[in-house]
N, C-alpha and C. Protein backbone atom coordinates (compact mmCIF):
# COMPACT_ATOMS: atom_id res chain seq x y z
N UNK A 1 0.83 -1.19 0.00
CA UNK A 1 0.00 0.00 0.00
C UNK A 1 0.87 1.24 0.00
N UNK A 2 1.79 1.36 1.32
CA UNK A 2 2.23 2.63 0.87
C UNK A 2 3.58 2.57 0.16
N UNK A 3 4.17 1.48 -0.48
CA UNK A 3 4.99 0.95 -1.48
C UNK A 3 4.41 1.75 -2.74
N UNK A 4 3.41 2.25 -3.04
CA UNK A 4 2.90 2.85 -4.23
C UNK A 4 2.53 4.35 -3.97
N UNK A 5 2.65 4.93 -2.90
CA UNK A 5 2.40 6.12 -2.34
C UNK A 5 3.49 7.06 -3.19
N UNK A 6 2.70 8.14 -3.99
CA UNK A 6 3.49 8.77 -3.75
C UNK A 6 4.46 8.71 -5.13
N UNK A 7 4.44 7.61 -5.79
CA UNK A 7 5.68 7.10 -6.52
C UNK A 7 6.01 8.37 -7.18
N UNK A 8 5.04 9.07 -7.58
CA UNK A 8 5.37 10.40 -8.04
C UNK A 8 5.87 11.70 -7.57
N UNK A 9 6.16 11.71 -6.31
CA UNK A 9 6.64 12.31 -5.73
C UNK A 9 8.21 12.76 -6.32
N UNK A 10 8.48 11.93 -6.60
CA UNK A 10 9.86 11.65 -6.93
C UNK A 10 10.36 12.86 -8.18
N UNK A 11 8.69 12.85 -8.71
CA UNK A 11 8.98 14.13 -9.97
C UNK A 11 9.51 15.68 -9.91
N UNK A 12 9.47 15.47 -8.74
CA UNK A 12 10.24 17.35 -8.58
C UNK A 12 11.23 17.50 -9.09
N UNK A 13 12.20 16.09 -9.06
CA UNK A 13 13.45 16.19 -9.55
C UNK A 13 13.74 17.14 -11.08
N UNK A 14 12.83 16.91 -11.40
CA UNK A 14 12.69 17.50 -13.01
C UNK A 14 12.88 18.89 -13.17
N UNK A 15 12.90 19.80 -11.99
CA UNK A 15 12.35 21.23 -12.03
C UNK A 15 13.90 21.81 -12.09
N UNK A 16 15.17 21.19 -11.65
CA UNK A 16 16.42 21.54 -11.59
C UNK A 16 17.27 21.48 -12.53
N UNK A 17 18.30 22.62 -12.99
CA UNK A 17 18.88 22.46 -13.86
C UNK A 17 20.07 22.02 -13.53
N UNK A 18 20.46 21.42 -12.21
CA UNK A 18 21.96 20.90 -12.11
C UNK A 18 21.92 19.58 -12.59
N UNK A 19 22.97 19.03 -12.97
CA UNK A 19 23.72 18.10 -13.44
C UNK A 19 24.71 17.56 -12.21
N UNK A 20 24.53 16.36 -12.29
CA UNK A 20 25.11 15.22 -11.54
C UNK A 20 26.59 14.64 -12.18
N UNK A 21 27.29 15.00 -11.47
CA UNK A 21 28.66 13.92 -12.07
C UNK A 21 28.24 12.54 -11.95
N UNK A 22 28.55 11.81 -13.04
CA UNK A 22 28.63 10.54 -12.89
C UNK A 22 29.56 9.84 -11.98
N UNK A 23 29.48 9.87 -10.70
CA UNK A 23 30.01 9.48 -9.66
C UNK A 23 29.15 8.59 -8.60
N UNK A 24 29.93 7.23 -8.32
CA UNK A 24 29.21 6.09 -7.31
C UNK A 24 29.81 7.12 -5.91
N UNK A 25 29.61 7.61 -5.53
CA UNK A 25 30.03 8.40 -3.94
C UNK A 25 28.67 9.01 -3.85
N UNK A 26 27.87 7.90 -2.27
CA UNK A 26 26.94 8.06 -2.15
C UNK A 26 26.21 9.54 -1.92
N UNK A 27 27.41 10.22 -1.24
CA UNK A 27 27.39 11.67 -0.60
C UNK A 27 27.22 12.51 -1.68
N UNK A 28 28.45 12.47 -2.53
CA UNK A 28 27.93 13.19 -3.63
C UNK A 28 26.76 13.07 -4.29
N UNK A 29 26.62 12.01 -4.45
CA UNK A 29 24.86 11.62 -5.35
C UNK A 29 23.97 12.25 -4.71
N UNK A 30 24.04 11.79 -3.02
CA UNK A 30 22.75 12.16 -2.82
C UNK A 30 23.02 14.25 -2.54
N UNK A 31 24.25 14.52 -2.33
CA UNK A 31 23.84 16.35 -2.64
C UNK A 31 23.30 16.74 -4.04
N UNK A 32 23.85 15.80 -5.11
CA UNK A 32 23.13 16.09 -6.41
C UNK A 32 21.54 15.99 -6.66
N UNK A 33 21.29 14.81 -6.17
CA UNK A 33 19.83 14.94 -5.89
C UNK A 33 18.91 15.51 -5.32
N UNK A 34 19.68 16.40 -3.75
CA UNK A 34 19.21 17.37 -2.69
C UNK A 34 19.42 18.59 -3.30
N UNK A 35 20.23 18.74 -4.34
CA UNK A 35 20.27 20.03 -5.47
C UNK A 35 19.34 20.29 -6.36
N UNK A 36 18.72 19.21 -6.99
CA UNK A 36 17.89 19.20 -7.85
C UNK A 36 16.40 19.66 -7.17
N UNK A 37 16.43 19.19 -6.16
CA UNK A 37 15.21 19.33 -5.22
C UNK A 37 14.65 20.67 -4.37
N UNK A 38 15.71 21.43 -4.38
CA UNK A 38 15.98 22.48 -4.00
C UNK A 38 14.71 23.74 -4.18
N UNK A 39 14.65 23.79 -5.71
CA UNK A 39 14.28 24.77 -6.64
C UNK A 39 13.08 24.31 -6.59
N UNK A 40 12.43 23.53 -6.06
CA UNK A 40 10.89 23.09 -6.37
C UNK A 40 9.96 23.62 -5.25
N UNK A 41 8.93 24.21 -5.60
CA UNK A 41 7.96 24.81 -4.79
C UNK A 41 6.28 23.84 -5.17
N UNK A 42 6.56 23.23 -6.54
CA UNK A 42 5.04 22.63 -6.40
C UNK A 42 5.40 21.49 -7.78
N UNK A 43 4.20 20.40 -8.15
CA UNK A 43 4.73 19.81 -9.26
C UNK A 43 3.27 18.98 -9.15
N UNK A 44 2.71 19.22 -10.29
CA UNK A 44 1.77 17.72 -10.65
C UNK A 44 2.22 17.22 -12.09
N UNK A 45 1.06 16.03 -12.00
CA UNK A 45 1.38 15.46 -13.51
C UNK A 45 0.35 13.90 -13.64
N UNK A 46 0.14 13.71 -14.36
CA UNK A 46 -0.80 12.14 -14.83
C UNK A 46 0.40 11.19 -14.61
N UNK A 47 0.12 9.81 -14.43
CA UNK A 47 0.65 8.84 -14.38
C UNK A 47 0.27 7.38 -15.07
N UNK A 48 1.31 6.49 -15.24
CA UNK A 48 0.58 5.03 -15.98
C UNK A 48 1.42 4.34 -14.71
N UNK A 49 1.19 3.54 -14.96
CA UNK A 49 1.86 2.07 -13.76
C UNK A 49 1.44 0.93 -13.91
N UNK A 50 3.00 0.15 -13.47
CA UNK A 50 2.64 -1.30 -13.95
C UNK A 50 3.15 -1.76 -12.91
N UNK A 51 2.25 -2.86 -12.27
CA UNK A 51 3.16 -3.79 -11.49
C UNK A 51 3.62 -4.98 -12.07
N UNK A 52 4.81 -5.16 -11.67
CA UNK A 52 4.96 -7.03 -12.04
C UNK A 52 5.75 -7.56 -10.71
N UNK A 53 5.09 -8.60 -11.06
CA UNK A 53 6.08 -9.89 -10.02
C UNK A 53 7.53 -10.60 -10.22
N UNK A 54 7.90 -10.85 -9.46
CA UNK A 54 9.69 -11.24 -9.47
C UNK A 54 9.97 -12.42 -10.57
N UNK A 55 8.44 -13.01 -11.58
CA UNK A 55 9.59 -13.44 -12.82
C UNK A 55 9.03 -12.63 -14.25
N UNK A 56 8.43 -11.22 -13.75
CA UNK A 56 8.48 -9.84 -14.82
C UNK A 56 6.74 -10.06 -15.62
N UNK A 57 6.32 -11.16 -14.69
CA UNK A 57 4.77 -10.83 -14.84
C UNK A 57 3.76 -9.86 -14.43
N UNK A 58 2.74 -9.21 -15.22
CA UNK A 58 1.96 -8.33 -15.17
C UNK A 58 1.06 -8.72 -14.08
N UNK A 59 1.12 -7.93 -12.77
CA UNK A 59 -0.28 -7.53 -11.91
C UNK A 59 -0.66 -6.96 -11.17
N UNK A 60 -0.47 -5.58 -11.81
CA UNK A 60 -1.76 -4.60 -12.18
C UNK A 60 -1.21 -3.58 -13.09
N UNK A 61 -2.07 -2.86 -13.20
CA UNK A 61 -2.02 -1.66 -14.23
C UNK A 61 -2.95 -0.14 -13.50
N UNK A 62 -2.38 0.75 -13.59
CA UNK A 62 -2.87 1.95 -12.78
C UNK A 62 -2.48 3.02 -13.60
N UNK A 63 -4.18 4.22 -13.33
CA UNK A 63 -3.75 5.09 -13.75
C UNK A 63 -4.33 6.31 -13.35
N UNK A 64 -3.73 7.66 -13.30
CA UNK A 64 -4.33 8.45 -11.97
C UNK A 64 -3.20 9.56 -12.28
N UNK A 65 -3.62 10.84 -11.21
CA UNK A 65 -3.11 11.91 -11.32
C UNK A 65 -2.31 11.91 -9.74
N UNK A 66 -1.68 13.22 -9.72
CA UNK A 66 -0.77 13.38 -8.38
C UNK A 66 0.02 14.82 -8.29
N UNK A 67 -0.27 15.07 -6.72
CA UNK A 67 0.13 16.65 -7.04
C UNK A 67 1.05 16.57 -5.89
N UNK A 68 2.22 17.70 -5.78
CA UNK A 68 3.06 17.62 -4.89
C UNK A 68 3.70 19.23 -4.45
N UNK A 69 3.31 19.68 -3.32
CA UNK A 69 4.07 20.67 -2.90
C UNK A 69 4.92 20.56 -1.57
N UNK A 70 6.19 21.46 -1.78
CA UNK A 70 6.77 21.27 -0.65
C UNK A 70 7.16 22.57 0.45
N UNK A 71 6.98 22.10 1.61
CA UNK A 71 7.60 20.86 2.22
C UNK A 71 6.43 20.07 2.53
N UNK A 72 6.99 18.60 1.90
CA UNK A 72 6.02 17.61 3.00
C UNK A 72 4.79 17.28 2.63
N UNK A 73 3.99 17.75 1.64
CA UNK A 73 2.34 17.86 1.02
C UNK A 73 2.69 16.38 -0.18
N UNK A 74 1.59 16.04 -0.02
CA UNK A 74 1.14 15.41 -1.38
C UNK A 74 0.06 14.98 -1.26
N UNK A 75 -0.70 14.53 -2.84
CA UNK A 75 -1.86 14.23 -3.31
C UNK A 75 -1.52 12.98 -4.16
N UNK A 76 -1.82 11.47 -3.99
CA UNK A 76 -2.21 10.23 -5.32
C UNK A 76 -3.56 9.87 -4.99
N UNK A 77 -3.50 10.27 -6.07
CA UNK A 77 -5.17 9.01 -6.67
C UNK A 77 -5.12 8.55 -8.30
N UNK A 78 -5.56 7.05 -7.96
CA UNK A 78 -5.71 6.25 -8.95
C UNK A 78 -7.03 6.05 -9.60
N UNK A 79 -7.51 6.25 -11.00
CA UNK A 79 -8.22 6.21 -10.98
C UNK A 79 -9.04 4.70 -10.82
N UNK A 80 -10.71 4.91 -11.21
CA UNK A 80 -11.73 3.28 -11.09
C UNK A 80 -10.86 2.63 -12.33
N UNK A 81 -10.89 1.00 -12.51
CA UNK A 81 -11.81 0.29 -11.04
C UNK A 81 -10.87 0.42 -9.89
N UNK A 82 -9.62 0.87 -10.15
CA UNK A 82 -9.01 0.68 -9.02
C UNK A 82 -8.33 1.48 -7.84
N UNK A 83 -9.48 2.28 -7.86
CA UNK A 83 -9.62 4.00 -6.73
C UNK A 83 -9.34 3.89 -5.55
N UNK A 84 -8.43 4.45 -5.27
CA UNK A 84 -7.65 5.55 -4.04
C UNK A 84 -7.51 6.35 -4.27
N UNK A 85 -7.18 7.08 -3.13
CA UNK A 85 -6.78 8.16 -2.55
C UNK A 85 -5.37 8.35 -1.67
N UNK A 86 -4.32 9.35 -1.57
CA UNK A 86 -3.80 8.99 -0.31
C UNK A 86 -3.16 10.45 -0.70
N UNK A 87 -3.36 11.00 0.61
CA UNK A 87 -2.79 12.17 1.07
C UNK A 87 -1.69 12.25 2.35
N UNK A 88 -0.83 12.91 1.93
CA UNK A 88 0.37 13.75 3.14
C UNK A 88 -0.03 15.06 3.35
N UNK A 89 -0.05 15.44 4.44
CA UNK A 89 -0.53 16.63 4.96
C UNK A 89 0.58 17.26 5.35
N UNK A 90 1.82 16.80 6.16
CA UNK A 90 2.86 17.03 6.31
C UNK A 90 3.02 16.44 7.98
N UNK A 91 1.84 16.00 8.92
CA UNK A 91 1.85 14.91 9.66
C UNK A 91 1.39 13.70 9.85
N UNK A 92 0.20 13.48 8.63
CA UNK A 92 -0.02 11.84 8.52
C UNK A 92 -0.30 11.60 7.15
N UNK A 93 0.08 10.52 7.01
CA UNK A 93 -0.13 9.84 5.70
C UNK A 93 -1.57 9.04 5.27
N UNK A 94 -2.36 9.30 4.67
CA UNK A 94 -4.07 9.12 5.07
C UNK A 94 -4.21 8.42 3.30
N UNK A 95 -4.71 7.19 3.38
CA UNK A 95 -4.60 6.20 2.51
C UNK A 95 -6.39 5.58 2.73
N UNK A 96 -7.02 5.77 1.49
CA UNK A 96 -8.52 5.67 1.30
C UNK A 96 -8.82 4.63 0.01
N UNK A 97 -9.38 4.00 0.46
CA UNK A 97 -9.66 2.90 -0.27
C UNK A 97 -11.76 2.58 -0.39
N UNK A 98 -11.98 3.34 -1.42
CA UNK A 98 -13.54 3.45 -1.35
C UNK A 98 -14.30 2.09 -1.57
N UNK A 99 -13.71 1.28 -2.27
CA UNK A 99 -13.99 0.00 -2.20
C UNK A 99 -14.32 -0.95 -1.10
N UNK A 100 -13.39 -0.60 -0.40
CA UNK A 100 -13.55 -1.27 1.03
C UNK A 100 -14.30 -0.97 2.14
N UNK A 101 -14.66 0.56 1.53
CA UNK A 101 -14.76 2.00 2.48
C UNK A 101 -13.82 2.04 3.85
N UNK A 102 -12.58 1.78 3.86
CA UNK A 102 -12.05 2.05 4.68
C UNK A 102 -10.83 3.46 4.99
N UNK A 103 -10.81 4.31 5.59
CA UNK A 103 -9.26 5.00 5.64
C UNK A 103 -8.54 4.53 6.80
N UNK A 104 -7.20 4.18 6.08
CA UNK A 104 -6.28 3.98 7.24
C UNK A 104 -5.25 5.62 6.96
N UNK A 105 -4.23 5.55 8.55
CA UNK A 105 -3.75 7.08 8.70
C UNK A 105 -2.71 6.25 9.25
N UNK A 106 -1.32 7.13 8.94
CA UNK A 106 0.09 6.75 9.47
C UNK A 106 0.25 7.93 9.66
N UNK A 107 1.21 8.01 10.70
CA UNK A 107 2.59 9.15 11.54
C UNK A 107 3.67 9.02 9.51
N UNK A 108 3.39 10.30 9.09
CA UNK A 108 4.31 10.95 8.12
C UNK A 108 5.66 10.35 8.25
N UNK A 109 5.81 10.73 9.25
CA UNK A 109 7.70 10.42 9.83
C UNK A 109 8.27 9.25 9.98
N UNK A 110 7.33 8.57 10.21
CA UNK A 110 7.48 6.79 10.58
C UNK A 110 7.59 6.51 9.02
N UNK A 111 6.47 6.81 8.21
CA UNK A 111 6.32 6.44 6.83
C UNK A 111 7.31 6.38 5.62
N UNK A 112 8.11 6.98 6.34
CA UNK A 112 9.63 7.36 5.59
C UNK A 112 10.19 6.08 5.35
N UNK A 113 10.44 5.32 6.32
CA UNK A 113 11.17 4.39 6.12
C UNK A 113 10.51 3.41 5.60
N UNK A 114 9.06 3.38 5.22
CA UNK A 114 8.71 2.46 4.42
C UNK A 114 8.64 2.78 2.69
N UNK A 115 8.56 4.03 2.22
CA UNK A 115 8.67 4.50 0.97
C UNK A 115 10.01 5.59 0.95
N UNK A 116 11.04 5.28 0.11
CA UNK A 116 11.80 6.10 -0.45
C UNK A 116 11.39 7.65 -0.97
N UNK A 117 10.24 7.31 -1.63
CA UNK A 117 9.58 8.31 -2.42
C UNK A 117 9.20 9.88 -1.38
N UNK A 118 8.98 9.16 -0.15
CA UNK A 118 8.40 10.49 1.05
C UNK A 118 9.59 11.56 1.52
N UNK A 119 10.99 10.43 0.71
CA UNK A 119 12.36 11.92 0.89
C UNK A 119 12.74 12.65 0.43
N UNK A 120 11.45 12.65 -1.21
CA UNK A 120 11.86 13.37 -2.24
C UNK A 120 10.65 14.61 -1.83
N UNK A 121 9.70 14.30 -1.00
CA UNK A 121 8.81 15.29 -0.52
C UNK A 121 9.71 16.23 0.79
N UNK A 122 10.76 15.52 1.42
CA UNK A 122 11.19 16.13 2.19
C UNK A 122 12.78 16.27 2.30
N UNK A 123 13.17 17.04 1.44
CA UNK A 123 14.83 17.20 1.69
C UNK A 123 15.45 17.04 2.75
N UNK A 124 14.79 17.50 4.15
CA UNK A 124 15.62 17.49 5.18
C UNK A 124 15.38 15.98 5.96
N UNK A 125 14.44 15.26 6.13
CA UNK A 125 14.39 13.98 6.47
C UNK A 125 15.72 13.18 6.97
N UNK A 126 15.81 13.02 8.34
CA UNK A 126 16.94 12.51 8.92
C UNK A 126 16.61 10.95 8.08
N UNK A 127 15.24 10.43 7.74
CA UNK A 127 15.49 8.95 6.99
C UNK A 127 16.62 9.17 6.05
N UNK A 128 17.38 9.80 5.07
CA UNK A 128 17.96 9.94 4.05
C UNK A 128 19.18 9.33 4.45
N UNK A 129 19.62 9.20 5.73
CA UNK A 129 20.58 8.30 6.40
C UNK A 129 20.56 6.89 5.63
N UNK A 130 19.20 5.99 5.82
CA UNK A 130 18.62 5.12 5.93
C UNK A 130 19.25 4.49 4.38
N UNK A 131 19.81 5.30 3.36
CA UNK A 131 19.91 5.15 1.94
C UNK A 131 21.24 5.09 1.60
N UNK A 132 21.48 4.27 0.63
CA UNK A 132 22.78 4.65 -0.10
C UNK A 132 22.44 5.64 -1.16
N UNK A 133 22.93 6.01 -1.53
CA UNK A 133 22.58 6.95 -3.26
C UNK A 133 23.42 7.08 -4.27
N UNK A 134 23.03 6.29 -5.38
CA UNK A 134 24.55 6.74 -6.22
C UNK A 134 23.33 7.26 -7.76
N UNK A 135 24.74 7.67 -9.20
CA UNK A 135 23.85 8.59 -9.74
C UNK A 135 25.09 7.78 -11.33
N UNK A 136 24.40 7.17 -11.79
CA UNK A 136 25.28 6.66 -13.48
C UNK A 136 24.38 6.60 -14.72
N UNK A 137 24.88 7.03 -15.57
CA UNK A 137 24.27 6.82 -17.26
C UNK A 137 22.76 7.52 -16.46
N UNK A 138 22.51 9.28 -16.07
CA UNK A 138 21.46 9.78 -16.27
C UNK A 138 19.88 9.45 -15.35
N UNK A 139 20.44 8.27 -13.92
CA UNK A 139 19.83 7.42 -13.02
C UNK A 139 20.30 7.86 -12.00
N UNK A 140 19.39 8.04 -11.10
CA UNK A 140 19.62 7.74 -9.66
C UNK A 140 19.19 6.55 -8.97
N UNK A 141 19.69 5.96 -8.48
CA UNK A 141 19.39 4.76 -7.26
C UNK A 141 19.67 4.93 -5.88
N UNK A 142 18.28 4.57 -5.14
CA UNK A 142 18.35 4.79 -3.66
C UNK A 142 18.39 3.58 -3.01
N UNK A 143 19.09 2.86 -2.19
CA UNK A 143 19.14 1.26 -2.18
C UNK A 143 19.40 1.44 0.06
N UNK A 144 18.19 0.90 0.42
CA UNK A 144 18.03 0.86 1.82
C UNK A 144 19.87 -0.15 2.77
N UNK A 145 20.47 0.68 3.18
CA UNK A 145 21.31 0.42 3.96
C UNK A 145 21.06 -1.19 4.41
N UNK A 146 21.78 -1.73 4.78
CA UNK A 146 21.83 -3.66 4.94
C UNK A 146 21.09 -3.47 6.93
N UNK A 147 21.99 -2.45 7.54
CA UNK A 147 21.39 -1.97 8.93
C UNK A 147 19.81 -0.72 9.27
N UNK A 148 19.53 -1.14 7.87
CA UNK A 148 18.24 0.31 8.43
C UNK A 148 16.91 -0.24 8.36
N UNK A 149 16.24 0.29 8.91
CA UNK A 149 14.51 0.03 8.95
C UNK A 149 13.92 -0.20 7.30
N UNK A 150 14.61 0.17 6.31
CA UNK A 150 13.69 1.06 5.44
C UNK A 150 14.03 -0.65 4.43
N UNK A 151 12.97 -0.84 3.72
CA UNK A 151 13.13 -2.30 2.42
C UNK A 151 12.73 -1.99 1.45
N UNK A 152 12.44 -0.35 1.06
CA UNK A 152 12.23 -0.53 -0.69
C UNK A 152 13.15 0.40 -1.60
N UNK A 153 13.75 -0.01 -2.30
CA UNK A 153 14.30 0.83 -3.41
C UNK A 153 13.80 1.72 -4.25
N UNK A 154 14.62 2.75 -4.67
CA UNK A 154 14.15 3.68 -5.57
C UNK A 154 15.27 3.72 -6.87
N UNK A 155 14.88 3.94 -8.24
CA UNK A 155 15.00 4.13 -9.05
C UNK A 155 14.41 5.61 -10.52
N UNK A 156 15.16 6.40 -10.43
CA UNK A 156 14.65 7.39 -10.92
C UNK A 156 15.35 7.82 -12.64
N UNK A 157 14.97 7.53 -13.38
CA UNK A 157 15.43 7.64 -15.21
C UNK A 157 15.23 8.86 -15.38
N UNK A 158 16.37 9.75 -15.63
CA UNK A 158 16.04 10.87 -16.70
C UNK A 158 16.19 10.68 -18.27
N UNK A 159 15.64 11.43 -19.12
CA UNK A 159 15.50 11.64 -20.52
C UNK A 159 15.55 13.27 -20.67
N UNK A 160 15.62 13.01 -22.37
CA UNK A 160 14.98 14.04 -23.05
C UNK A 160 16.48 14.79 -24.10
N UNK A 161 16.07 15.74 -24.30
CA UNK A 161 17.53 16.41 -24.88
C UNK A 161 18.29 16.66 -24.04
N UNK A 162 18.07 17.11 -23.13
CA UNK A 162 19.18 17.48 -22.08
C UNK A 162 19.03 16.69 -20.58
N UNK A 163 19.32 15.51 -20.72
CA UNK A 163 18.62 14.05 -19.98
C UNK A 163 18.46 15.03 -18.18
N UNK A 164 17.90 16.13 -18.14
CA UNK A 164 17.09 16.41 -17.07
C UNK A 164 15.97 15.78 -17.10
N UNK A 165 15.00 15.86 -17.69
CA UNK A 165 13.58 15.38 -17.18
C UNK A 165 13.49 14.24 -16.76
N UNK A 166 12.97 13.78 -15.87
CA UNK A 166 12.35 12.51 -15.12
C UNK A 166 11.12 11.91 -16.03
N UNK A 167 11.65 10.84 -16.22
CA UNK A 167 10.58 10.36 -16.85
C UNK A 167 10.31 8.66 -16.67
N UNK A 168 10.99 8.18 -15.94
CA UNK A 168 10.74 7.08 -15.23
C UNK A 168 10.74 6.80 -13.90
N UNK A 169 9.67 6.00 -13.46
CA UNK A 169 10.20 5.94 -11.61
C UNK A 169 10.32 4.79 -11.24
N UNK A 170 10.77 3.38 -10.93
CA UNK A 170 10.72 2.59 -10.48
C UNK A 170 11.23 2.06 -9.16
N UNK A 171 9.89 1.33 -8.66
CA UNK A 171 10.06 1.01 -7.08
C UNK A 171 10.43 -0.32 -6.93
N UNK A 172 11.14 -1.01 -6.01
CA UNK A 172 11.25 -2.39 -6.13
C UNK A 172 10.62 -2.67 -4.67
N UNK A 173 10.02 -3.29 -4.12
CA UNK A 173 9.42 -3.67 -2.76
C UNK A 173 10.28 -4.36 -2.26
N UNK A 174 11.83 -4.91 -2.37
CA UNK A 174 12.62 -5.93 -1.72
C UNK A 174 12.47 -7.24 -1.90
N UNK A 175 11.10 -7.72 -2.52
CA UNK A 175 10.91 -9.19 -2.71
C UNK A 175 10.52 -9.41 -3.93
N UNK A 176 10.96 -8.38 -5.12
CA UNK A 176 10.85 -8.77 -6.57
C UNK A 176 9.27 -8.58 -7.17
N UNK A 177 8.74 -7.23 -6.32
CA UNK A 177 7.84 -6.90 -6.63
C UNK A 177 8.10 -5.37 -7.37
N UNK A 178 8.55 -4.88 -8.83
CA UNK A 178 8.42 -3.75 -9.28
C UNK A 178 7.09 -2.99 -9.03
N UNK A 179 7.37 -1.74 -9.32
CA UNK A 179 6.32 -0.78 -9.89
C UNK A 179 6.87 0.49 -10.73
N UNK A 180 6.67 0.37 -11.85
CA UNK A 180 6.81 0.63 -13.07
C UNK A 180 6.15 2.36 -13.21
N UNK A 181 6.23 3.57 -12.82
CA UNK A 181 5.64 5.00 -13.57
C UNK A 181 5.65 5.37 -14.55
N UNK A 182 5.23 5.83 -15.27
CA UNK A 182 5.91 6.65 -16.30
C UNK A 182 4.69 7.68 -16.11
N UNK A 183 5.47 9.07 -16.63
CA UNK A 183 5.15 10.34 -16.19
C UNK A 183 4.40 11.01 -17.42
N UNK A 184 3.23 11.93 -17.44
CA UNK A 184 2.91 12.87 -18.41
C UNK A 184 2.00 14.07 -18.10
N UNK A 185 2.16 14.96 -19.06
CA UNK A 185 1.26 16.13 -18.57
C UNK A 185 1.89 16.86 -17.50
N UNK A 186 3.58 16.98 -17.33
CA UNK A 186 4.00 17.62 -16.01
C UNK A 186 3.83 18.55 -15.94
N UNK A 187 3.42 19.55 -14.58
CA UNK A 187 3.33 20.60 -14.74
C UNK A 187 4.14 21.22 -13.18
N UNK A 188 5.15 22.30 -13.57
CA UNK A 188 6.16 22.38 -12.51
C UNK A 188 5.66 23.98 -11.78
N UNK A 189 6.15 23.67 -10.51
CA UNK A 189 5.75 25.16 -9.53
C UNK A 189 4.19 25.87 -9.78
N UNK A 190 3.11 25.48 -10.42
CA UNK A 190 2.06 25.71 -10.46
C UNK A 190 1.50 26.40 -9.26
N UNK A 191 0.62 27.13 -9.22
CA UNK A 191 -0.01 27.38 -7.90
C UNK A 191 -1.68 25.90 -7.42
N UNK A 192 -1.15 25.63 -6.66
CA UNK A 192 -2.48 24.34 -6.03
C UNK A 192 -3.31 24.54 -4.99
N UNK A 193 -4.30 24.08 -4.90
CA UNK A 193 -4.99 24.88 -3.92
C UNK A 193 -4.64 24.24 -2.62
N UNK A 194 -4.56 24.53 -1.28
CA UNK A 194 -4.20 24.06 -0.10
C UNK A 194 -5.11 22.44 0.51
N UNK A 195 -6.97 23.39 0.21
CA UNK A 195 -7.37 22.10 0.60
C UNK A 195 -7.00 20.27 -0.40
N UNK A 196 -6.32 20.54 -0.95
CA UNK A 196 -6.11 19.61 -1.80
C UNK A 196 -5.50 18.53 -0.67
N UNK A 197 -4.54 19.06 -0.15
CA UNK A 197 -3.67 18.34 0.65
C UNK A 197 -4.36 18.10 2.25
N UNK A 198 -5.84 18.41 2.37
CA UNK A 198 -6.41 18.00 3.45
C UNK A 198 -7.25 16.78 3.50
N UNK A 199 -7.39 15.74 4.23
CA UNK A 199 -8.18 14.87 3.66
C UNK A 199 -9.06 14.93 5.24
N UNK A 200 -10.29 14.82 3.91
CA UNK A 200 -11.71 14.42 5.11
C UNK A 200 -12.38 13.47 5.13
N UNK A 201 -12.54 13.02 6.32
CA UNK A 201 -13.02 11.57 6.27
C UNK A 201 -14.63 11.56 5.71
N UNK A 202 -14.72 10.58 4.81
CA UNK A 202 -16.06 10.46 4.25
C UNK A 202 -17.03 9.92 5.35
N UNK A 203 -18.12 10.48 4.95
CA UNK A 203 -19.29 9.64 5.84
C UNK A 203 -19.64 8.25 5.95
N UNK A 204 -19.52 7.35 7.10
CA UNK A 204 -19.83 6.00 6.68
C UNK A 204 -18.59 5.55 6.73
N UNK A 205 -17.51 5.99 6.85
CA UNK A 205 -16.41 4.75 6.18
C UNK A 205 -15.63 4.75 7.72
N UNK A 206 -15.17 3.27 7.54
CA UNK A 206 -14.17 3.12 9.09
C UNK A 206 -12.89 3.85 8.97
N UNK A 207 -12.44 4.35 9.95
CA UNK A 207 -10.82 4.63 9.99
C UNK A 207 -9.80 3.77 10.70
N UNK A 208 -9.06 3.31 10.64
CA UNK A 208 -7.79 2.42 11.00
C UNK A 208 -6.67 3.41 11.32
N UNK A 209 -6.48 3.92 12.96
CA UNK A 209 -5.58 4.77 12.83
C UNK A 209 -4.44 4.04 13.35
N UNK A 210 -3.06 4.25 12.44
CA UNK A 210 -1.96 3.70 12.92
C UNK A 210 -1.16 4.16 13.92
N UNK A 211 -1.39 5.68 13.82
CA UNK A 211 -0.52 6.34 14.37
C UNK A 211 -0.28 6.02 15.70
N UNK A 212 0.90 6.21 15.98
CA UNK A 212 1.62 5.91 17.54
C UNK A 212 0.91 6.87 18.72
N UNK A 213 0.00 6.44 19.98
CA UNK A 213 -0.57 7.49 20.95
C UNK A 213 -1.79 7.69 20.62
């Protein structure tokens, strides 16, 4: 569930015009990436997605919009048949599933270490420890430390003429479960409206709160 949170988050990267040395030095990578991230004040865009399983079989297919301002905000939803919701507010992570009618809610901060994707919403995130980072042939890779809480990888493809733009995202769940993005319709530093990033609980539906207290 929150292995798919978000995957778009990752798109801010796009808004920066620095360039990354092709260098495996995790430190460096990851300031190149904390550079790129810098310059971003807002970012949406449409999405496709594919999941497959660990011998590169298809299961599922998703498709949906996603908005992102920072610090700390975001908006995914997928569209029917296979509808969610899931919002960051910038203290819980609120994941809606109308099908089920259920919302479940996580502590933001905790959530880190289960998605890579929630450090690209937050530059300063002490999780960023939690990562190696290196940056070759126009890619970044975020690969969870052998000692840390965190089990999913990140993978981020640039393209284009001047291989800035982001245009691939791939997540790996640790047990050979991909998830596949690809990006369109980006639209960078936009103005968004605030309540976007508030979520209200619908009438009727249970909540599952995770949060710690």
């Amino acid at each position: 569930m929150l292995k798919q949170l978000v995957a778009s988050a990752a798109l801010l990267l796009f808004c920066s015009s620095y360039t990354a040395a092709a260098d495996n030095s995790s430190d460096e990578a990851r300031a190149s990436l904390m550079a790129r991230l810098a310059n971003l004040q807002s970012l949406q865009a449409d999405f496709a997605q594919t999941v497959t399983d660990q011998h590169g079989d298809l299961l599922q297919q998703l498709h949906g919009h996603f908005a992102l301002a920072r610090p700390n905000l975001l908006y995914w939803q997928t569209d029917a048949p296979n509808e969610t919701v899931m919002v960051a507010d910038g203290r819980a992570l609120w994941y809606y599933n109308p099908f089920v009618e259920q919302v479940s809610v996580y502590d933001q901060t905790d959530s880190m270490a289960q998605s890579p994707l929630l450090l690209l919403v937050d530059a300063d995130a002490l999780a960023w420890a939690e990562y190696n980072v290196s940056y070759e042939n126009h890619s970044y890779a975020l690969q969870p430390l052998p000692d840390s809480d965190a089990r999913q990888s990140l993978q981020l493809l640039f393209g284009g003429t001047d291989k800035k733009q982001l245009q691939r995202i791939i997540l790996d769940d640790g047990q050979g479960q991909l998830s596949t993005i690809e990006l369109d319709n980006l639209q960078l530093n936009s103005d968004l409206p605030v309540n976007l990033f508030r979520f209200e609980l619908p009438a009727g539906v249970e909540l599952d709160d995770q949060r710690g207290g």
